[in-house]
N, C-alpha and C. Protein backbone atom coordinates (compact mmCIF):
# COMPACT_ATOMS: atom_id res chain seq x y z
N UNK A 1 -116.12 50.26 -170.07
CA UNK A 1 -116.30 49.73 -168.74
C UNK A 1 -117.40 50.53 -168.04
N UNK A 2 -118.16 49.97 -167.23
CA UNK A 2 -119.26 50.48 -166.61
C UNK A 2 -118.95 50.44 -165.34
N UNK A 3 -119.41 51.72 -164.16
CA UNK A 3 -118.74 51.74 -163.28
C UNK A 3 -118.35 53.00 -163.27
N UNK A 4 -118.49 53.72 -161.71
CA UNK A 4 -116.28 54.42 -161.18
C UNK A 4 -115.45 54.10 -161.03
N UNK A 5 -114.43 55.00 -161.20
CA UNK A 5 -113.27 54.44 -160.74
C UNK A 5 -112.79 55.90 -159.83
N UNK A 6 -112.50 55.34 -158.52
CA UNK A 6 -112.67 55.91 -157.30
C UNK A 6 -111.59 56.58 -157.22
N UNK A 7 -110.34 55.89 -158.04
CA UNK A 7 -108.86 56.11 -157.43
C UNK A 7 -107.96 56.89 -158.48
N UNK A 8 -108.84 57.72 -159.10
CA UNK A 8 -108.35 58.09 -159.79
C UNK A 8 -107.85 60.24 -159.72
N UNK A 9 -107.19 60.73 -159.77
CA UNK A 9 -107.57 61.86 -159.49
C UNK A 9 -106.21 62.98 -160.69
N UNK A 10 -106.94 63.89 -160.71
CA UNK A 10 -106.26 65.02 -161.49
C UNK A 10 -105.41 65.80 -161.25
N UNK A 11 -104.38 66.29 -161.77
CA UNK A 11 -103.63 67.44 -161.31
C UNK A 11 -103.78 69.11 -161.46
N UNK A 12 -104.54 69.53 -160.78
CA UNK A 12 -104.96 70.86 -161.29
C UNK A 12 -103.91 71.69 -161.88
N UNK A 13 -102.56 71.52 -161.63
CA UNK A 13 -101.71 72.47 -162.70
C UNK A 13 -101.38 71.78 -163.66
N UNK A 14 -101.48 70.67 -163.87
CA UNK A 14 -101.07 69.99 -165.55
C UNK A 14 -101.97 69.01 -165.86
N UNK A 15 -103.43 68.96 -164.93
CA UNK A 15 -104.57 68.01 -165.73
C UNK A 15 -103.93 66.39 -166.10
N UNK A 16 -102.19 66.37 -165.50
CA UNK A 16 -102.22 64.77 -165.30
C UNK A 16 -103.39 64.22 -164.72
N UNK A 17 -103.31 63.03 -165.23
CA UNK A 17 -104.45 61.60 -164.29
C UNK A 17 -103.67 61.08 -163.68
N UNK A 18 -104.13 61.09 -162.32
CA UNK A 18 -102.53 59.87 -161.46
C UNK A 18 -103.73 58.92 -160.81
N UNK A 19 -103.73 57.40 -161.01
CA UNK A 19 -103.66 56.27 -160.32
C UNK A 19 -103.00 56.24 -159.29
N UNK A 20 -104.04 56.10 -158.07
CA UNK A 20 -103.69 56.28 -156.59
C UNK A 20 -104.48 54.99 -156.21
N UNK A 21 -103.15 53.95 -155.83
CA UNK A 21 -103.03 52.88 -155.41
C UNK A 21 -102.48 52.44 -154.29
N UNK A 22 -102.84 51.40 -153.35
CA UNK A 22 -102.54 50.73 -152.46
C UNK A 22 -101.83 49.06 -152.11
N UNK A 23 -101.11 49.40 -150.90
CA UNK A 23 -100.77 47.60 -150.96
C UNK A 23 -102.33 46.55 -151.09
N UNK A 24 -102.79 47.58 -150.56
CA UNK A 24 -103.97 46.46 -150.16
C UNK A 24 -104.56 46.59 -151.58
N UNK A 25 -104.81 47.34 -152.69
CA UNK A 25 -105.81 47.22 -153.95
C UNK A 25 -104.54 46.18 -154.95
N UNK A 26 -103.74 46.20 -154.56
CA UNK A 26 -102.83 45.40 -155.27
C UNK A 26 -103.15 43.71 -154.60
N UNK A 27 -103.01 43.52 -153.78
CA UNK A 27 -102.98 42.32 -153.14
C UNK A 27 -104.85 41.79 -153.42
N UNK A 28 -105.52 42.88 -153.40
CA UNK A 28 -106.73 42.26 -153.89
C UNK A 28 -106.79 42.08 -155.51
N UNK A 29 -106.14 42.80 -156.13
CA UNK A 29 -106.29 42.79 -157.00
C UNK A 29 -105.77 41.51 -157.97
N UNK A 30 -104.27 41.13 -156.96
CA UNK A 30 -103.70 39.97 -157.46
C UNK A 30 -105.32 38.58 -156.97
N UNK A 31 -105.82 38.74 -156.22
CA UNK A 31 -106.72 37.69 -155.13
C UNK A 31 -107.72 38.19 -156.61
N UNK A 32 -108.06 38.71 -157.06
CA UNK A 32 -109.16 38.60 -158.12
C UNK A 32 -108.32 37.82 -159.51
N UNK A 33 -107.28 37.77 -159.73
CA UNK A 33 -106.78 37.49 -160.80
C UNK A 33 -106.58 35.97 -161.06
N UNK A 34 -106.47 35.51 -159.27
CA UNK A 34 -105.76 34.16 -159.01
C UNK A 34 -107.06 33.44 -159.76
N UNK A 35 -107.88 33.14 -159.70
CA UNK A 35 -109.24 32.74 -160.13
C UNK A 35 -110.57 33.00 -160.99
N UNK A 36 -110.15 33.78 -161.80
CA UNK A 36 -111.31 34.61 -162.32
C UNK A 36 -112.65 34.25 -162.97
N UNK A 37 -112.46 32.89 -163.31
CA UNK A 37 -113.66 32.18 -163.56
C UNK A 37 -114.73 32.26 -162.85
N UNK A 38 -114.94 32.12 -160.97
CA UNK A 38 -115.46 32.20 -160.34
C UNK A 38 -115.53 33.06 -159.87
N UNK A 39 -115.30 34.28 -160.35
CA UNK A 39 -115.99 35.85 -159.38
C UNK A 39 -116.33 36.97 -160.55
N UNK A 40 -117.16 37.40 -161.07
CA UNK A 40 -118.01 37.99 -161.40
C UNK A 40 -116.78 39.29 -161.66
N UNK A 41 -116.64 39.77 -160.59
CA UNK A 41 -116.23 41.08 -160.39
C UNK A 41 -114.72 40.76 -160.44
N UNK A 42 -113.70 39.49 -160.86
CA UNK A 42 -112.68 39.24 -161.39
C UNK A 42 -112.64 39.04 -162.80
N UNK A 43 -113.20 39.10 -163.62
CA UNK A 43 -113.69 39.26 -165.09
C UNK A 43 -113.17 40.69 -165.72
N UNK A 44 -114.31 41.35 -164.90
CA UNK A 44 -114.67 42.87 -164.93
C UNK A 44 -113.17 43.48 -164.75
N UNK A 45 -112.59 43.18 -163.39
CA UNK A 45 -111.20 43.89 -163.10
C UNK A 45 -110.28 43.38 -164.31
N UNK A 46 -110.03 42.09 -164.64
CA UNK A 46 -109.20 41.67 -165.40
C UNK A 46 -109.56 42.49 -167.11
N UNK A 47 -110.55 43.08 -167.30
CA UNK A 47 -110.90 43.21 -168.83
C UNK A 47 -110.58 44.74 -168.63
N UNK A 48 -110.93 45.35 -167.14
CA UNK A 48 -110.47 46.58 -167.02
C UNK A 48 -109.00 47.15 -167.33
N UNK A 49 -108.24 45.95 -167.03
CA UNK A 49 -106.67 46.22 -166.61
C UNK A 49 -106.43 46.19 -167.95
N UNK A 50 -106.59 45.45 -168.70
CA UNK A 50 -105.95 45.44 -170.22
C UNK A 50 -107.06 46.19 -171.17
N UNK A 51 -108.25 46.68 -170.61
CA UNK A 51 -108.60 47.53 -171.39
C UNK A 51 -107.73 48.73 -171.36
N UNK A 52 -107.01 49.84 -169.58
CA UNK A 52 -106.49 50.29 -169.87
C UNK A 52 -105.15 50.53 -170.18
N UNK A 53 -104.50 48.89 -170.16
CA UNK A 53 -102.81 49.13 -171.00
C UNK A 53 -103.08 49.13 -172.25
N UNK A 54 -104.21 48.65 -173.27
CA UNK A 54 -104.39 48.12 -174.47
C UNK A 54 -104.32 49.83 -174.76
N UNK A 55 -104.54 50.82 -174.18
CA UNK A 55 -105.39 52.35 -174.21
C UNK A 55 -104.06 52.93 -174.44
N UNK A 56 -102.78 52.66 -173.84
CA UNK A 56 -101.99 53.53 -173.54
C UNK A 56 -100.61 52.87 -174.91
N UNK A 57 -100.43 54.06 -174.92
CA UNK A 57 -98.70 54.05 -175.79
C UNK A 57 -97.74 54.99 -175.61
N UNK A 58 -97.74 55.30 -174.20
CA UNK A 58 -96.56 56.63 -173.69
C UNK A 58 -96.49 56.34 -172.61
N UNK A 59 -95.24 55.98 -172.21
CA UNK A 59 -95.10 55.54 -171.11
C UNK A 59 -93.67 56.12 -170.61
N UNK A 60 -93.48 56.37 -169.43
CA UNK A 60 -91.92 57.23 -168.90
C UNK A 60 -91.37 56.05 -168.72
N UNK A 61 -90.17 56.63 -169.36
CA UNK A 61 -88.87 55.95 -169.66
C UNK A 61 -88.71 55.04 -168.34
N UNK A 62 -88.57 56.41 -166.89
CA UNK A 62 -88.13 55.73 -165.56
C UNK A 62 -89.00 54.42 -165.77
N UNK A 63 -89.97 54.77 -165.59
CA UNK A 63 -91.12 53.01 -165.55
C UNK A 63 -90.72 51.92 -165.98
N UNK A 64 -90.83 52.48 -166.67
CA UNK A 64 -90.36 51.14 -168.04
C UNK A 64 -89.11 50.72 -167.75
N UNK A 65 -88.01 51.11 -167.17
CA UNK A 65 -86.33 51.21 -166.89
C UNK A 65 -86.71 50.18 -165.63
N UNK A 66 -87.36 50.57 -164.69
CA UNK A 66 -87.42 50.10 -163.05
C UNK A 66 -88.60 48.74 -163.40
N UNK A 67 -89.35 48.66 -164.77
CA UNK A 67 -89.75 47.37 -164.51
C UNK A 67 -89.09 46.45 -165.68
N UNK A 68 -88.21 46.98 -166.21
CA UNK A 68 -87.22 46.00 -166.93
C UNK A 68 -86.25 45.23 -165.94
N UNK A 69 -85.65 46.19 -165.26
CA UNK A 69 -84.77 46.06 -163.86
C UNK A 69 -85.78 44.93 -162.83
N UNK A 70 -87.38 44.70 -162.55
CA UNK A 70 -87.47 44.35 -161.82
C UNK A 70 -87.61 42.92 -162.81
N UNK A 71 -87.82 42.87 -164.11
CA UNK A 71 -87.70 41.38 -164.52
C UNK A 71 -86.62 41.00 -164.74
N UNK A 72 -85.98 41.55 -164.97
CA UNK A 72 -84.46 40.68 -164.95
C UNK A 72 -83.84 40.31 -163.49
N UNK A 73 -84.43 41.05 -162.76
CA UNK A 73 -84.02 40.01 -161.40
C UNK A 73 -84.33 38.73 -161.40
N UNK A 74 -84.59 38.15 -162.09
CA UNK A 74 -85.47 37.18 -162.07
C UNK A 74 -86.41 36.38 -160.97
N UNK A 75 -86.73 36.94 -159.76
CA UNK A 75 -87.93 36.98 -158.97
C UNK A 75 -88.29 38.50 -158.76
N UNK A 76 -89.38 39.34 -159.57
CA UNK A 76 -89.75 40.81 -158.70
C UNK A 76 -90.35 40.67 -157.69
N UNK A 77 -91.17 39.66 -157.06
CA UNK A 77 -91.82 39.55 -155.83
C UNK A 77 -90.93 39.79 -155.43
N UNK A 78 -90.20 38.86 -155.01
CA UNK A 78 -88.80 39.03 -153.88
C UNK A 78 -87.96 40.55 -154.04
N UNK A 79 -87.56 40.70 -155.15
CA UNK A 79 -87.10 42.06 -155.35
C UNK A 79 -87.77 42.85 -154.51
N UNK A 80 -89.35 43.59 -155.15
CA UNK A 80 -89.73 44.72 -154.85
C UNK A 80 -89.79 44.25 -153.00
N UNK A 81 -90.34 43.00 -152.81
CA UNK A 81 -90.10 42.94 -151.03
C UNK A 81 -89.66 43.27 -150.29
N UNK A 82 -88.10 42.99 -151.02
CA UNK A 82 -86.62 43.29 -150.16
C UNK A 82 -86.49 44.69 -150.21
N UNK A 83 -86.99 45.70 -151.60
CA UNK A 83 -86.67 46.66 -151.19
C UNK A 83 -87.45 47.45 -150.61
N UNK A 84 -89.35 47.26 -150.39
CA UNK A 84 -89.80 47.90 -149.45
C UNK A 84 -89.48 47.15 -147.82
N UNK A 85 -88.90 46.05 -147.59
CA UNK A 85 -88.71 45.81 -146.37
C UNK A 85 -87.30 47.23 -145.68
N UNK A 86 -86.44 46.88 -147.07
CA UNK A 86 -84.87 48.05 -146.56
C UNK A 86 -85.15 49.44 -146.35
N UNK A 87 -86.56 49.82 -147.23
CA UNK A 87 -86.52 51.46 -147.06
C UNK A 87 -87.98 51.91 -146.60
N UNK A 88 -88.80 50.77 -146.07
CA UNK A 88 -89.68 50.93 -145.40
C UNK A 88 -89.80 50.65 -144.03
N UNK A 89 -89.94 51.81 -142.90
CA UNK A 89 -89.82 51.38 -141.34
C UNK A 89 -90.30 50.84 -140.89
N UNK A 90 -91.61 50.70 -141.65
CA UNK A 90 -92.56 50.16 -140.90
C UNK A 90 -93.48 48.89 -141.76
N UNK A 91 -92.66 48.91 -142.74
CA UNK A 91 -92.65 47.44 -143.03
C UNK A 91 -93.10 46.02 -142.86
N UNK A 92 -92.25 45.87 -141.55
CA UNK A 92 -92.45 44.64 -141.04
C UNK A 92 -93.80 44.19 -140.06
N UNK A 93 -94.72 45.49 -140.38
CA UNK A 93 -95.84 45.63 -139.91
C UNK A 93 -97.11 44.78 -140.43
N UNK A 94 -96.25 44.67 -141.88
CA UNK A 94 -97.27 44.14 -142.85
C UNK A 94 -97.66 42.86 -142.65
N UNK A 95 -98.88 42.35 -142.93
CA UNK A 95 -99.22 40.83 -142.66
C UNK A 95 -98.52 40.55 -144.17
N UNK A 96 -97.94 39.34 -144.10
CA UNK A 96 -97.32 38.22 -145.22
C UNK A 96 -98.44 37.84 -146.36
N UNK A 97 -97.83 37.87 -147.79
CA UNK A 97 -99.06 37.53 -148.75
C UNK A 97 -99.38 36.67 -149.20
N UNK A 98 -100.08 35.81 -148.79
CA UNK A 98 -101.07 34.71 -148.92
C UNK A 98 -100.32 33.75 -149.76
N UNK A 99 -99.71 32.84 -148.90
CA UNK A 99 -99.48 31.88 -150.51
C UNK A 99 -100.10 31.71 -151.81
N UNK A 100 -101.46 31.39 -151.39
CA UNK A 100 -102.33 31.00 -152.29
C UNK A 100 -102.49 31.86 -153.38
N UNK A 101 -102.30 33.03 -153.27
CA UNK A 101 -102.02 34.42 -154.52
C UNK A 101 -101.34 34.19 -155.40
N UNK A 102 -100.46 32.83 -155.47
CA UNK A 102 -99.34 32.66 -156.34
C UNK A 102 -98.87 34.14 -156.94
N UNK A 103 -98.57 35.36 -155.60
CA UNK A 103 -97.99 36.81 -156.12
C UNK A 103 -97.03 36.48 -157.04
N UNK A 104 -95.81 35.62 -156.97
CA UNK A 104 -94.17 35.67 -157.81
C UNK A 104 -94.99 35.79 -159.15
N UNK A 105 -96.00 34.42 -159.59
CA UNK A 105 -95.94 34.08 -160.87
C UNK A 105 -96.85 34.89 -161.30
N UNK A 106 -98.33 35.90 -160.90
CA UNK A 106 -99.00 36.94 -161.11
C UNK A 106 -97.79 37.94 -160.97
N UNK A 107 -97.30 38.35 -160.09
CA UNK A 107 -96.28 39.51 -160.81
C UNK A 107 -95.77 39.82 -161.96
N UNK A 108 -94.68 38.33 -162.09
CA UNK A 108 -93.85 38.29 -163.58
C UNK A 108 -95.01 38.26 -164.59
N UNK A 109 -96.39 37.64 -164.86
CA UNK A 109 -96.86 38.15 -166.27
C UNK A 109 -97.60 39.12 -165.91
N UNK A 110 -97.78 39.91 -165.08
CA UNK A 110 -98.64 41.62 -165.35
C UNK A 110 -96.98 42.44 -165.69
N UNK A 111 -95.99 42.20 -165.32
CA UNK A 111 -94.70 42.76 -165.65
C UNK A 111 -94.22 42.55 -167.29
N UNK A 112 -94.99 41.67 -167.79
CA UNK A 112 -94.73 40.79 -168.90
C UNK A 112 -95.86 41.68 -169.97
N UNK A 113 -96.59 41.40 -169.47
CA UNK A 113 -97.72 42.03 -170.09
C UNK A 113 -97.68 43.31 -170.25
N UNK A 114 -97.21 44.28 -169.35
CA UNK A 114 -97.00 45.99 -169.70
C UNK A 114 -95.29 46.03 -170.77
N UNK A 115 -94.45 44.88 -170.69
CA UNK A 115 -93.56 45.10 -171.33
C UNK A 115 -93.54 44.74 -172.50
N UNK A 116 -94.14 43.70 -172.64
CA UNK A 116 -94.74 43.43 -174.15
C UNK A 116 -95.53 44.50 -174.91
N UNK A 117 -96.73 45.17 -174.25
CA UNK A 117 -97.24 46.47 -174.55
C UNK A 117 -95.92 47.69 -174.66
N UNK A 118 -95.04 48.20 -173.73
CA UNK A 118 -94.04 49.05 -174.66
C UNK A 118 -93.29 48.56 -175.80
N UNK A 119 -93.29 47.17 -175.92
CA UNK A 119 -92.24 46.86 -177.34
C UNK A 119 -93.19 47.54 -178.41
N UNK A 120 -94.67 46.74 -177.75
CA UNK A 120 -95.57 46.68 -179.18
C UNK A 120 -95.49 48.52 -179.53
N UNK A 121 -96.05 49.23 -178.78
CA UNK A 121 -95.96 50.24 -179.06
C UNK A 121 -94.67 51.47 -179.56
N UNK A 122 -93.17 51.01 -179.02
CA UNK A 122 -91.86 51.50 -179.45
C UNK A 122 -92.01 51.12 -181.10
N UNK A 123 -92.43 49.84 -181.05
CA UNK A 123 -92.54 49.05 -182.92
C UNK A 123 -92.94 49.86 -183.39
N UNK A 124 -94.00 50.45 -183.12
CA UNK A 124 -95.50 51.00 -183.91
C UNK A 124 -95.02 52.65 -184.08
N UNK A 125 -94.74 53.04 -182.98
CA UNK A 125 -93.70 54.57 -183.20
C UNK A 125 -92.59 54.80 -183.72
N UNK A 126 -92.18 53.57 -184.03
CA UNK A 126 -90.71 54.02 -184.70
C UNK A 126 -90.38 54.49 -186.20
């Protein structure tokens, strides 16, 4: 991939990489996905994202636990909503997400898609 990536940053006592993300890089990010034929720079993001799950095969348990949990709810939009509306104060601050994002059905396959990637990889380690 060509490019920075802005949001990315290190942990000086254990040299983790942590992905430092937002509602808002999520909600754009879903708004690049809805359409990608027609934006240049929705291509790019989309080849980025599965360039880096295609990259990875270690993944914490919790993760993987809390997004099994959020597909078997069977809506995670609504899920994760309800629970940043209950334990977030300020919440209801937020502007509403765009119908047009079709978020429910972009949620469930990027949820689909990283869980399919831990099977593939549990297979491959076992």
């Amino acid at each position: 991939m060509w490019g920075n990536i802005h949001n990315f940053r290190k942990n000086k006592q254990t040299n983790a990489i942590w992905l430092i993300d937002n509602e808002s890089g999520l909600i754009d990010g879903y708004e690049l996905m809805r359409n990608p034929s027609k934006v240049k720079e929705a291509r790019r993001f989309i080849k980025f994202h599965s360039t880096m799950l295609n990259s990875l095969c270690l993944f914490r348990r919790s993760t993987v636990e809390a997004l099994q949990k959020l597909y078997r709810s069977g809506n995670p939009a609504k899920t994760l909503h309800d629970e940043v509306m209950k334990r977030e104060p300020l919440a209801w601050r937020l502007p509403p997400i765009p119908k047009q994002l079709n978020f429910e059905m972009t949620m469930v396959n990027r949820i689909k898609d990283v869980l399919r990637r831990v099977e593939y990889c549990t297979l491959l380690h076992s």
